[in-house]
C-alpha atoms as a PDB file:
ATOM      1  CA  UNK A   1       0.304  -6.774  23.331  1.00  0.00           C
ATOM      2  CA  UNK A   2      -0.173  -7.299  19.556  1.00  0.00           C
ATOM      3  CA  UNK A   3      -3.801  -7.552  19.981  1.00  0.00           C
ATOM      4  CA  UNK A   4      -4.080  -4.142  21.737  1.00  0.00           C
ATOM      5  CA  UNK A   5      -5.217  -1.204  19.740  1.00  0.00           C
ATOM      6  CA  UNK A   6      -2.381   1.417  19.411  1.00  0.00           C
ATOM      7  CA  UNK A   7      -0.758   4.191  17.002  1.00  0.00           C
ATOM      8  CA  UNK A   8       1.845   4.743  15.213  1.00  0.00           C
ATOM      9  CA  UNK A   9       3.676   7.167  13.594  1.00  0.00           C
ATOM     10  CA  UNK A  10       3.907   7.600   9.787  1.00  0.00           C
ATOM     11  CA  UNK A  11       6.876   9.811   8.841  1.00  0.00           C
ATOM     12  CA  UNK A  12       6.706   7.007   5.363  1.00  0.00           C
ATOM     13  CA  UNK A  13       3.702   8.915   4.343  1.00  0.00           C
ATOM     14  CA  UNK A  14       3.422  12.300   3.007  1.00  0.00           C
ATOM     15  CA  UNK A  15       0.567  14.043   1.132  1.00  0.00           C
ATOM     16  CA  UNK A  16      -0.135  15.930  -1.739  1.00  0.00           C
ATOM     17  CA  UNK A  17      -2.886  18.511  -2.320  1.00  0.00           C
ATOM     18  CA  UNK A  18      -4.393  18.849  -5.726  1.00  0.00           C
ATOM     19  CA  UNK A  19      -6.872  21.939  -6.803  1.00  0.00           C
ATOM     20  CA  UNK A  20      -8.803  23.876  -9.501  1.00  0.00           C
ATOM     21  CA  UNK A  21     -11.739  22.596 -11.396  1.00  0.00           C
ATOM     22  CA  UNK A  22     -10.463  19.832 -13.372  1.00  0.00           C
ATOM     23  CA  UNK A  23      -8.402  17.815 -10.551  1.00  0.00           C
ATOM     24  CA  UNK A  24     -11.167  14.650 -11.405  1.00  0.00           C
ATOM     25  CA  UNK A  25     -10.891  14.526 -14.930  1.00  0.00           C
ATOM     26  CA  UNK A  26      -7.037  15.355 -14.984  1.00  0.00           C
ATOM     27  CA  UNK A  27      -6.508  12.160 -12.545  1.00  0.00           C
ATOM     28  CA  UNK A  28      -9.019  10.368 -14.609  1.00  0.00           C
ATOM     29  CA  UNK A  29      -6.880  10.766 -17.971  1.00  0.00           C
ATOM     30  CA  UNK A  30      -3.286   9.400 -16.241  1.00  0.00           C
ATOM     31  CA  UNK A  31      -4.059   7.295 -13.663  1.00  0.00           C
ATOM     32  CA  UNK A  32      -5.225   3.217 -13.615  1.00  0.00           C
ATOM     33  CA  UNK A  33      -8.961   4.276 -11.617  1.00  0.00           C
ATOM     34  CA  UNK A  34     -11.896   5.876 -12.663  1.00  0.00           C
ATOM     35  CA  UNK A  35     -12.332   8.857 -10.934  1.00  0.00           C
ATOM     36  CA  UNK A  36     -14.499  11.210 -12.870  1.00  0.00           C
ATOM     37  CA  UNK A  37     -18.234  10.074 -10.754  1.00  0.00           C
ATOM     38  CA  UNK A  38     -16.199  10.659  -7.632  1.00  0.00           C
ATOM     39  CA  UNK A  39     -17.847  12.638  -4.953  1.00  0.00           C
ATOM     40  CA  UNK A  40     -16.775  14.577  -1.727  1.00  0.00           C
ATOM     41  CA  UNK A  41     -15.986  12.122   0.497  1.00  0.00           C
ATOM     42  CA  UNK A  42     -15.066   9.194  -1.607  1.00  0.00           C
ATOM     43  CA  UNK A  43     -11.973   7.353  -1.664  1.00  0.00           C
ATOM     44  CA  UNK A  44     -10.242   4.892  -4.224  1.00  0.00           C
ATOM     45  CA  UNK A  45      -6.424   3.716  -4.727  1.00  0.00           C
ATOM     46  CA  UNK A  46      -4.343   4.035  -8.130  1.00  0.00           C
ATOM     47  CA  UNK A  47      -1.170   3.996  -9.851  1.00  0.00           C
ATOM     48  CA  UNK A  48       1.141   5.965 -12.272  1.00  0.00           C
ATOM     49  CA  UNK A  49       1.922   2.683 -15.294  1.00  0.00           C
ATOM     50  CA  UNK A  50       5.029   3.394 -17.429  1.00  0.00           C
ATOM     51  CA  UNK A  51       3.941   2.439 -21.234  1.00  0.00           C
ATOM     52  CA  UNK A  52       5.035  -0.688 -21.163  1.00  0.00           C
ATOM     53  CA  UNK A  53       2.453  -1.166 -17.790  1.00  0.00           C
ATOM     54  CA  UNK A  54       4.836  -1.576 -15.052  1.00  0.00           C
ATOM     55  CA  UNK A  55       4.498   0.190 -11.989  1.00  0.00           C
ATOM     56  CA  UNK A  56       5.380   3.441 -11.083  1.00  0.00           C
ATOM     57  CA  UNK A  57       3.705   4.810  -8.932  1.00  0.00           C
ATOM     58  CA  UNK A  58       1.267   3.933  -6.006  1.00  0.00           C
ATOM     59  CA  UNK A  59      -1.177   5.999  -3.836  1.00  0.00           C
ATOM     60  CA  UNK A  60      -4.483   7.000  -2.447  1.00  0.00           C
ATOM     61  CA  UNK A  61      -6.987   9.871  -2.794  1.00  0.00           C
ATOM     62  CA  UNK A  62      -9.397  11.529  -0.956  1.00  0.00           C
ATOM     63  CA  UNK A  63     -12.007  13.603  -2.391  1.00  0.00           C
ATOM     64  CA  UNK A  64     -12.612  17.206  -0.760  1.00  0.00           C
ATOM     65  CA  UNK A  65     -15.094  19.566  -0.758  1.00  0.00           C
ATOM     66  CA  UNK A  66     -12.232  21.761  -3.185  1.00  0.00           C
ATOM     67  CA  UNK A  67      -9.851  19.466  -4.894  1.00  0.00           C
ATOM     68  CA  UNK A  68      -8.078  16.152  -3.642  1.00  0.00           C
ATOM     69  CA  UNK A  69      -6.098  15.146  -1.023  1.00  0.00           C
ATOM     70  CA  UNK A  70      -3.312  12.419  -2.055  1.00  0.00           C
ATOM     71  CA  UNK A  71      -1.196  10.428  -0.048  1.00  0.00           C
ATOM     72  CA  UNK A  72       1.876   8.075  -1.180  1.00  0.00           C
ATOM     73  CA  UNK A  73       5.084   6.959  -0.097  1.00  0.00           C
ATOM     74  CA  UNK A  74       7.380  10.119   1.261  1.00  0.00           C
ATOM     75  CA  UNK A  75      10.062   8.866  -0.609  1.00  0.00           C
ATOM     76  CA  UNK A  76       8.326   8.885  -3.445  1.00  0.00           C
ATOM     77  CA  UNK A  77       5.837  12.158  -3.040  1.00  0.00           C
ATOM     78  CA  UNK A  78       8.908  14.463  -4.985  1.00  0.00           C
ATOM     79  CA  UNK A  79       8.659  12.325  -7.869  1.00  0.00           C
ATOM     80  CA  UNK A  80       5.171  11.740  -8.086  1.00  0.00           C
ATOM     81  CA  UNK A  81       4.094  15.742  -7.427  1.00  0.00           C
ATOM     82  CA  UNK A  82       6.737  16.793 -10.398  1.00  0.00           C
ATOM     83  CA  UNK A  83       5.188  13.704 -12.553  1.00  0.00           C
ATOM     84  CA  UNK A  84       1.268  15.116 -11.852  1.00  0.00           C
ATOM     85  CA  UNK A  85       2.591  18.811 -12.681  1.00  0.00           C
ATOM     86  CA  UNK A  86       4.160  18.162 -15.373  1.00  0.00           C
ATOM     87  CA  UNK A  87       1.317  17.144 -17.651  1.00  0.00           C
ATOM     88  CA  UNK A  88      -1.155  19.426 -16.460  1.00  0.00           C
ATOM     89  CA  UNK A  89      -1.389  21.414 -20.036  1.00  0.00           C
ATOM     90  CA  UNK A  90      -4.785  22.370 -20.133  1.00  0.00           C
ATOM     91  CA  UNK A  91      -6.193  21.262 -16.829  1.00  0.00           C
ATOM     92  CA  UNK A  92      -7.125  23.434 -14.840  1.00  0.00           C
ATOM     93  CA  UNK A  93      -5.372  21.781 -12.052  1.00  0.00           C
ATOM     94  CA  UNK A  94      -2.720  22.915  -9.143  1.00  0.00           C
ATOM     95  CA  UNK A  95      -0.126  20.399  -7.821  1.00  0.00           C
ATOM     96  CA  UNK A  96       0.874  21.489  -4.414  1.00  0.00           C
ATOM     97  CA  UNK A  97       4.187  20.550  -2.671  1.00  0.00           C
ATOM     98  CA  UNK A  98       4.186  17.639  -0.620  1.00  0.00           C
ATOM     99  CA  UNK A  99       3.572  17.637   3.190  1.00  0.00           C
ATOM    100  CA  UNK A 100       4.686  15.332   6.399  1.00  0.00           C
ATOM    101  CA  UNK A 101       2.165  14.048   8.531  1.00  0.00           C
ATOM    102  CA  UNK A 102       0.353  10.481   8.764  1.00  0.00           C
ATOM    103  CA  UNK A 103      -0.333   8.249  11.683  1.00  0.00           C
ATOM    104  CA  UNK A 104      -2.288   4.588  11.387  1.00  0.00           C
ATOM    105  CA  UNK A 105      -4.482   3.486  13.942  1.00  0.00           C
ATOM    106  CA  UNK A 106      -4.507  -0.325  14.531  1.00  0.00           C
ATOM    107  CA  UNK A 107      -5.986  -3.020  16.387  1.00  0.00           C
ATOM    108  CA  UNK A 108      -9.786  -4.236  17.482  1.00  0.00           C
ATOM    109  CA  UNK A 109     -10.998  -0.514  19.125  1.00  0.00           C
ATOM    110  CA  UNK A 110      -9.600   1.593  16.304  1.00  0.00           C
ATOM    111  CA  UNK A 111     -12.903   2.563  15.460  1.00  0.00           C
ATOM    112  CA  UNK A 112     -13.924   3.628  18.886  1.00  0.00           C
ATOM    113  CA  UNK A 113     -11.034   5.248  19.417  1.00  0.00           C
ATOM    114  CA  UNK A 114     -11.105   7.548  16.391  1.00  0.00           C
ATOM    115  CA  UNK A 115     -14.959   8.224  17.754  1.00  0.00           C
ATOM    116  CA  UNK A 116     -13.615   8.836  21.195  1.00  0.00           C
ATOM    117  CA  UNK A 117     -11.435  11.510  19.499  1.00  0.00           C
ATOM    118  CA  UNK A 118     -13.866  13.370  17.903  1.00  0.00           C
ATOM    119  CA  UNK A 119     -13.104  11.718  14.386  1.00  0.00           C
ATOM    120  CA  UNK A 120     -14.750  10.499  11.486  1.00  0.00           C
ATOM    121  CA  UNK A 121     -15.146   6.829  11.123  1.00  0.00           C
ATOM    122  CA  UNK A 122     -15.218   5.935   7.330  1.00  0.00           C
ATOM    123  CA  UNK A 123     -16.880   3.352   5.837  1.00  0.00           C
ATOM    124  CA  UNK A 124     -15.234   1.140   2.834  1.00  0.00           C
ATOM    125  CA  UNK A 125     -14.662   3.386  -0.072  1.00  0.00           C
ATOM    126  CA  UNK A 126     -15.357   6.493   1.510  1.00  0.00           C
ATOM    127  CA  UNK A 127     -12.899   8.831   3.542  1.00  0.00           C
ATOM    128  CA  UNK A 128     -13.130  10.467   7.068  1.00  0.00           C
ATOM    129  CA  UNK A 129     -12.843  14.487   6.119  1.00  0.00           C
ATOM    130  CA  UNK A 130     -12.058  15.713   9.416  1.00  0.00           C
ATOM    131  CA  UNK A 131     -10.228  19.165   7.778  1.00  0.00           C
ATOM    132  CA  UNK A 132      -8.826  20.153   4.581  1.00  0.00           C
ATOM    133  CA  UNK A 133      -5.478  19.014   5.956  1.00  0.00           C
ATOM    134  CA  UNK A 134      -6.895  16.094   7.823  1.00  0.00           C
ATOM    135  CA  UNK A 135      -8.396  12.832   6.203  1.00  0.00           C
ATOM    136  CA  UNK A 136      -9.023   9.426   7.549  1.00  0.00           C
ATOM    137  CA  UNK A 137      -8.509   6.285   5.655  1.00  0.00           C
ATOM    138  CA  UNK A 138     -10.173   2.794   6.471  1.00  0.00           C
ATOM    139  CA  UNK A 139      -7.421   0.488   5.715  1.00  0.00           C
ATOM    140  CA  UNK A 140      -7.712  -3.309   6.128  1.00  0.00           C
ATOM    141  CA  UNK A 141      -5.460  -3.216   9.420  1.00  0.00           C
ATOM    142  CA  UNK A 142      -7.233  -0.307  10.738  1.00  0.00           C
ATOM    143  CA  UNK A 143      -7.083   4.003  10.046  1.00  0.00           C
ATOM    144  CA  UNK A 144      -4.644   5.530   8.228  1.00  0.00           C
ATOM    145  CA  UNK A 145      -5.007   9.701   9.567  1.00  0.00           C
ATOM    146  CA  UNK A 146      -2.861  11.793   6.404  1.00  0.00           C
ATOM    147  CA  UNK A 147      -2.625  15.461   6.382  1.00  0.00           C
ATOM    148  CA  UNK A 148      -0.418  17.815   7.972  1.00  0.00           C
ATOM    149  CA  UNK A 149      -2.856  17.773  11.209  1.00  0.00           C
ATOM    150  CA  UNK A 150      -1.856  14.205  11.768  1.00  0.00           C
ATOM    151  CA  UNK A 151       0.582  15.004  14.036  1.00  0.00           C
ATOM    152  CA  UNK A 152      -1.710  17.023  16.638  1.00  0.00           C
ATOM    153  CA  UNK A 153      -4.019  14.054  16.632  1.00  0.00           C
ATOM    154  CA  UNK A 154      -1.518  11.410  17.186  1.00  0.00           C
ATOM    155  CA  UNK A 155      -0.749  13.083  20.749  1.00  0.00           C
ATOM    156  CA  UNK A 156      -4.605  13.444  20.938  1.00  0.00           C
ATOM    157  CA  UNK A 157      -4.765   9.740  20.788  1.00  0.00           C
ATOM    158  CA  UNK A 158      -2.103   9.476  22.958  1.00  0.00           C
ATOM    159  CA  UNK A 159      -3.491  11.489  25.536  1.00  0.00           C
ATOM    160  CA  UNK A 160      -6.808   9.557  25.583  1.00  0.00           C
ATOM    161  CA  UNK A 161      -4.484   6.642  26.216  1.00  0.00           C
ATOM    162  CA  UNK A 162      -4.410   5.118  23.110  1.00  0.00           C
ATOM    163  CA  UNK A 163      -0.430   3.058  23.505  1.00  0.00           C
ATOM    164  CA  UNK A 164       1.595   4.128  20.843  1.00  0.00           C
ATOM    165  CA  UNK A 165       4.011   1.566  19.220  1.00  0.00           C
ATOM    166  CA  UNK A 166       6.575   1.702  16.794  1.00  0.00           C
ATOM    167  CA  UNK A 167       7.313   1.238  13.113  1.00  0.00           C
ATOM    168  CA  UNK A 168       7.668  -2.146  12.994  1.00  0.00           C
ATOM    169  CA  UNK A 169       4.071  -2.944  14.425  1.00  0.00           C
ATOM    170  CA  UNK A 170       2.395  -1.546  11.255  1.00  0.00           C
ATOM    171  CA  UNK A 171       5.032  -3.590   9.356  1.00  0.00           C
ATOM    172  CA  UNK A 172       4.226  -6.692  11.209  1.00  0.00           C
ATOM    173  CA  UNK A 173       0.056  -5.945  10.370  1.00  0.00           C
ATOM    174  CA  UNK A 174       1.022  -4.683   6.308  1.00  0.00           C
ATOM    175  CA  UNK A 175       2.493  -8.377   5.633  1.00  0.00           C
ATOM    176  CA  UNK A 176       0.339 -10.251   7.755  1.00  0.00           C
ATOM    177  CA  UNK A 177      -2.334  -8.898   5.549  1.00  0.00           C
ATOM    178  CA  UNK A 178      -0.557  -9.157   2.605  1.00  0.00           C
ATOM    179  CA  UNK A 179      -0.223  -5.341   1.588  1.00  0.00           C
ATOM    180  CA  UNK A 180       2.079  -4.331  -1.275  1.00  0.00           C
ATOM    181  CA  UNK A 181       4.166  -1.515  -0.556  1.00  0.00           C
ATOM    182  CA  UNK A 182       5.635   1.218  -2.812  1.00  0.00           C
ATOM    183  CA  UNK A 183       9.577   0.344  -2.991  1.00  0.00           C
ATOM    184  CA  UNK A 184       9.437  -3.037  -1.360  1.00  0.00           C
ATOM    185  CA  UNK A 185       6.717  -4.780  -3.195  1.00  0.00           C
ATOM    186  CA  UNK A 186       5.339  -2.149  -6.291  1.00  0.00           C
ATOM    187  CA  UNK A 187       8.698  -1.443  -7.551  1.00  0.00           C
ATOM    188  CA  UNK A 188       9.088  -0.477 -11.486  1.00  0.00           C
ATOM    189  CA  UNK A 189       9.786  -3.821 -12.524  1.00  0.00           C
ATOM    190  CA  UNK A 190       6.539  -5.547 -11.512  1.00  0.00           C
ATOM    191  CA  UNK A 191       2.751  -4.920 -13.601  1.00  0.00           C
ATOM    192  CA  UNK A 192       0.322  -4.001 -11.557  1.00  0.00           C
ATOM    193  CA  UNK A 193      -1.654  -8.151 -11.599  1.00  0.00           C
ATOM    194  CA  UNK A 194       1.109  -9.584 -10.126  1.00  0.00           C
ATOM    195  CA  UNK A 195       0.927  -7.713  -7.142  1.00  0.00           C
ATOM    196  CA  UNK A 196      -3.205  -8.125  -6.959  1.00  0.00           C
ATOM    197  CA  UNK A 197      -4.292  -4.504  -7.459  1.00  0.00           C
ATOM    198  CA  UNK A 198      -6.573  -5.025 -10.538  1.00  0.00           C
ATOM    199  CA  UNK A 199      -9.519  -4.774  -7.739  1.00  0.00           C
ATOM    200  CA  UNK A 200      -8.125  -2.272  -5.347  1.00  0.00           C
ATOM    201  CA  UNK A 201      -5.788   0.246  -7.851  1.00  0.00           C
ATOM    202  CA  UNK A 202      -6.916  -0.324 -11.715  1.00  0.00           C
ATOM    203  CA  UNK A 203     -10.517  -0.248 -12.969  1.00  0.00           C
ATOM    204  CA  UNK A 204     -10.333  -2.762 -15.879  1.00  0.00           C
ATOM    205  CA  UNK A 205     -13.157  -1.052 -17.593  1.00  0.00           C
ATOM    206  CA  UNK A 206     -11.367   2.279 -18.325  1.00  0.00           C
ATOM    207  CA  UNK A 207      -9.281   2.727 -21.075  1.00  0.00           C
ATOM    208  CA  UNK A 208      -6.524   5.277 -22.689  1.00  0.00           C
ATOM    209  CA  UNK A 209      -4.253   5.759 -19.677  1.00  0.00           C
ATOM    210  CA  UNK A 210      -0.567   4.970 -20.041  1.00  0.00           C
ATOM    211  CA  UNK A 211      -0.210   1.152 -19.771  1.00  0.00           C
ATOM    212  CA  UNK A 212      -3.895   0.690 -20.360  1.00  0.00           C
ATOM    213  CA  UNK A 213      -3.370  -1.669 -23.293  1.00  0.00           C
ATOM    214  CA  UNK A 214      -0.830  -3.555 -21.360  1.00  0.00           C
ATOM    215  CA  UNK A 215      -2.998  -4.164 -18.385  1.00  0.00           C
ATOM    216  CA  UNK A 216      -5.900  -5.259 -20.707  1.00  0.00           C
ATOM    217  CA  UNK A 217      -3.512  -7.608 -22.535  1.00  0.00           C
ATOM    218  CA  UNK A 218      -2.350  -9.296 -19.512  1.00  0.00           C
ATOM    219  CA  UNK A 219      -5.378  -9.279 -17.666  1.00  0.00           C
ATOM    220  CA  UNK A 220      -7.314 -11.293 -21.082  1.00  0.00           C
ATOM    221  CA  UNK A 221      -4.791 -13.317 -21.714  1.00  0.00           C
ATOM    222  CA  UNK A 222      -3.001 -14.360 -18.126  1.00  0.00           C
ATOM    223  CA  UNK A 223       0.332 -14.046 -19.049  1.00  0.00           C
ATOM    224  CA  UNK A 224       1.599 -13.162 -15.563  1.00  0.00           C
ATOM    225  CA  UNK A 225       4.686 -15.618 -14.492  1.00  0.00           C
ATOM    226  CA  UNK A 226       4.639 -15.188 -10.673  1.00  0.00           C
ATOM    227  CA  UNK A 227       2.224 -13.504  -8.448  1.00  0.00           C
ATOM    228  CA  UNK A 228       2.762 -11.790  -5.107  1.00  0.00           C
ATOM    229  CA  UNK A 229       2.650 -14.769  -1.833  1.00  0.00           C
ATOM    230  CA  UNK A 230       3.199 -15.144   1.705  1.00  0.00           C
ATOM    231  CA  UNK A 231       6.242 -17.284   2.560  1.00  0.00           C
ATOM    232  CA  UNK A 232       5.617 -18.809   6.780  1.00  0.00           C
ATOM    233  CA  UNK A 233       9.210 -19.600   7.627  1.00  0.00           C
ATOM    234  CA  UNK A 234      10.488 -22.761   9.959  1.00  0.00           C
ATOM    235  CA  UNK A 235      12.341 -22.600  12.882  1.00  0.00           C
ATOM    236  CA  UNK A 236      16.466 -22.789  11.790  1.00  0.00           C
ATOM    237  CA  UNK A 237      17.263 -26.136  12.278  1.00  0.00           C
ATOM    238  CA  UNK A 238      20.428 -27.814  14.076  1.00  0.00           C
ATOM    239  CA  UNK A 239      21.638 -24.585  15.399  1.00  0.00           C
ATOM    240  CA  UNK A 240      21.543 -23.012  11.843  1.00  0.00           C
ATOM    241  CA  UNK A 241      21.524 -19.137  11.574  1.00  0.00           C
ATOM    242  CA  UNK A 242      18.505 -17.399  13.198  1.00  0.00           C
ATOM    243  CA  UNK A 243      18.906 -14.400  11.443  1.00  0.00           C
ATOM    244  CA  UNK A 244      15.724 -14.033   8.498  1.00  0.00           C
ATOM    245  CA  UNK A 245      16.972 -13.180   4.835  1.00  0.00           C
ATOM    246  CA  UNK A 246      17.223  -9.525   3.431  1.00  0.00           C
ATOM    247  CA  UNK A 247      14.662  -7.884   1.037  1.00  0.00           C
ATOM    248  CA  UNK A 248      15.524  -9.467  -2.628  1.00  0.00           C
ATOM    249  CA  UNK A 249      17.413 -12.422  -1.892  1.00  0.00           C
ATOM    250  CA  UNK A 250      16.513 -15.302  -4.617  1.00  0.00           C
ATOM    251  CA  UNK A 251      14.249 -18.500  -3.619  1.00  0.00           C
ATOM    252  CA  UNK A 252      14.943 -21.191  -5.212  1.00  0.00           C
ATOM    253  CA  UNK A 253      12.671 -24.907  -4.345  1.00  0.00           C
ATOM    254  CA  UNK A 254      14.273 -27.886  -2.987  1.00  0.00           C
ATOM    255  CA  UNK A 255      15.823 -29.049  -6.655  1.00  0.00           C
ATOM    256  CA  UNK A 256      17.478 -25.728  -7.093  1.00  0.00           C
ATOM    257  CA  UNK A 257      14.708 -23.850  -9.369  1.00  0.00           C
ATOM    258  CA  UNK A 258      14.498 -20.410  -9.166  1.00  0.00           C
ATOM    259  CA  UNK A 259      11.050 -19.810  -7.431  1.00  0.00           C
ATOM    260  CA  UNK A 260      11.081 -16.170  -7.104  1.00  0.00           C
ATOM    261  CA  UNK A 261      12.360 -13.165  -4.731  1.00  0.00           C
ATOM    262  CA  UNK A 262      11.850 -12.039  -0.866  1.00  0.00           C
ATOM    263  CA  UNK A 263      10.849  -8.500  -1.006  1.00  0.00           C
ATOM    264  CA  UNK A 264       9.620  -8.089   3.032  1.00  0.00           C
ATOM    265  CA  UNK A 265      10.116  -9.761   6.253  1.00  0.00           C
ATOM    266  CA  UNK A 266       9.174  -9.798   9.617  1.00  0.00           C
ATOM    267  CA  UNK A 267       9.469 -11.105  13.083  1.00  0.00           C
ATOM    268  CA  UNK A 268       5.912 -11.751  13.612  1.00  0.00           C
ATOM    269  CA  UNK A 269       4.469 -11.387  17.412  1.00  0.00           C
ATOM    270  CA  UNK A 270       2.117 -14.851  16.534  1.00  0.00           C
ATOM    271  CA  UNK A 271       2.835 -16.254  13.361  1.00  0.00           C
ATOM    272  CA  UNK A 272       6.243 -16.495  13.891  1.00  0.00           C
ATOM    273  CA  UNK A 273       9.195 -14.566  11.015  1.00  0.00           C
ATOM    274  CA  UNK A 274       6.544 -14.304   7.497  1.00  0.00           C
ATOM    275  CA  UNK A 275       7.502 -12.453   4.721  1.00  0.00           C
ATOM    276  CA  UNK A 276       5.882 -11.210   1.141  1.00  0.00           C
ATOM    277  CA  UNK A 277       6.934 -12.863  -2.075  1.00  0.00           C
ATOM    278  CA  UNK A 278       6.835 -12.605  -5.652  1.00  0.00           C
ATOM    279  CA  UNK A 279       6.845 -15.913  -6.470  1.00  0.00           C
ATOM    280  CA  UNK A 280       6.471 -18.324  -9.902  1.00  0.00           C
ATOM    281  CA  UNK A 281       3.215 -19.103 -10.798  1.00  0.00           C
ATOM    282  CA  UNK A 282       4.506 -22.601 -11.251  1.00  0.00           C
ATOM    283  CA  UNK A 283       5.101 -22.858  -7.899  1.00  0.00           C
ATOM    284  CA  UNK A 284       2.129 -24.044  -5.772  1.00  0.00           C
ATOM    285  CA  UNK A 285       1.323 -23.089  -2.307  1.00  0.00           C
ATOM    286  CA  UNK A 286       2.114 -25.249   0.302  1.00  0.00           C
ATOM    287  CA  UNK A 287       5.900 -25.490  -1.727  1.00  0.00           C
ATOM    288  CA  UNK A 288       8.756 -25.543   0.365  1.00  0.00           C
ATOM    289  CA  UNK A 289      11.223 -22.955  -0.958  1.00  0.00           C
ATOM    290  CA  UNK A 290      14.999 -21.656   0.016  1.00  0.00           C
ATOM    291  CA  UNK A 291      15.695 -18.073   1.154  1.00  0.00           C
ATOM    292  CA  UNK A 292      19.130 -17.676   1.751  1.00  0.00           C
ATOM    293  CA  UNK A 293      20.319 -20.505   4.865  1.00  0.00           C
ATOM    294  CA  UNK A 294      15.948 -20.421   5.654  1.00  0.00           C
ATOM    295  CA  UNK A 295      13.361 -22.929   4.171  1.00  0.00           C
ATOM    296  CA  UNK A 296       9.748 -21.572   4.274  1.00  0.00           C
ATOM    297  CA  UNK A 297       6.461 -22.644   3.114  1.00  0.00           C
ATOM    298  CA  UNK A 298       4.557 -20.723   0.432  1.00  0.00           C
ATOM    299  CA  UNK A 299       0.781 -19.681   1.850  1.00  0.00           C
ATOM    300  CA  UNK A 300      -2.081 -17.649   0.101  1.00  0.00           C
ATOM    301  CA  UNK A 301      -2.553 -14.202   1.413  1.00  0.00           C
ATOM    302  CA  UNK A 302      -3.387 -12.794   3.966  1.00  0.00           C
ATOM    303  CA  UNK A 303      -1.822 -15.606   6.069  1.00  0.00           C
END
């Protein structure tokens, strides 16, 4: 069943629409990408740095025909609309409120079904503009559909006979993959290297955006102390507790070092419980480390 292709529902996801003539350079001047060559049709990631370079916030954009079409974390999307507004100043440059709707896609026949549908089918760095309200993302487990017309194409799919599954199937494909996510693994206490976005979310060769000089400084130097990992759990042993560790319980190795922190975990339909890691560079993969009452092994991402 994991195999199959199937959606799911997104209520995590909201969007936020951004207008006027400057939207490109305004994004270009706070945020970690380089947006101002950007074209209709193109999509990047980025994030919001405090000064000091940690992360604040995470998200994606699509470019439209009129503006930009952003979508983050829902929990977030308050925060991150007031932060944008708040230093337009002389932009010309209209926040908009943000807006439910987001559905992903997953499994070998996304493509074709998004096709089937009537959809655009985007290719790496680009993004499906099916409506002003409607974009589709290529994601590395499938299509990500954000916009407020989500919703009507999610029972479109469903119609077609596309299965629909639940939450925890996206969850189970994000850390397979190894995918950060905002208030699990980007959190404001980790720089934007540790959790491997200086390819995806931060063009290095762009400077004076807030953190800029700490991202530089890291990135020349390679100061980072632990980097984001997979952990591949064992079976519990001699009738020990099944149950898999919460979200920021400690590791520690097998001579009581601290090794780093659980930040997701899953029941896994193949590989078995896995979870995402920040863990100490001085820890190597193929360590066995403690979570809680459950030893895993650290891997290299995506597992």
């Amino acid at each position: 069943m994991y195999a199959l292709t199937c959606v799911v529902d997104r209520p995590d996801l909201a969007t936020i629409t951004l207008a006027g003539n400057d939207v490109l350079s305004y994004l270009h001047a706070v945020c970690t990408q380089h947006t101002l060559d950007l074209q209709p049709g193109d999509a990047t990631q980025a994030l919001l740095l405090s000064p000091k370079g940690k992360i604040e916030f995470a998200f994606r954009l699509a470019v439209l025909d009129k503006g930009v079409l952003l979508d983050t974390e829902a929990d977030a999307a308050p925060a991150l609309a007031e932060r944008l507004a708040r230093f337009v100043f002389r932009y010309d440059v209209a926040v908009g409120p943000p807006a439910a709707g987001a559905a992903s896609l997953l499994g070998p026949d996304a493509g074709a079904a998004l096709a089937a549908a009537g959809l655009p089918v985007p290719a790496a760095g680009r993004a499906g503009v099916a409506a002003p309200d409607l974009v589709v993302q290529r994601t590395p487990v499938g299509f990500d559909l954000v916009g407020p017309a989500a919703s009507a194409v999610l029972a479109t799919l469903e119609r077609a006979g596309v299965e629909r599954a639940g939450a925890e199937r996206w969850e189970q494909a994000r850390v397979e993959h190894g995918l950060p996510r905002a208030g699990r693994e980007l959190t404001d206490d980790v720089l934007a290297e540790e959790a491997g976005l200086l390819g995806s979310h931060v063009h290095l060769d762009k400077g004076c955006y807030p953190g800029q000089e700490t991202v530089a400084r890291v990135h020349n130097l390679g100061q980072v102390q632990r980097r984001l990992a997979g952990l591949l759990f064992q079976p519990p042993g001699n009738g020990g507790p099944a149950a898999l560790p919460a979200p920021r319980t400690d590791l520690v190795t097998d001579d009581g070092r601290r090794a780093g922190q659980l930040r997701s975990v899953v029941d896994h339909p193949r590989l078995g419980p896995i979870g995402l890691a920040y863990v100490r560079r001085v820890v190597d993969t193929g360590r066995l480390v403690r979570a809680g009452d459950r030893v895993a092994t650290v891997t290299d991402l995506p597992f």
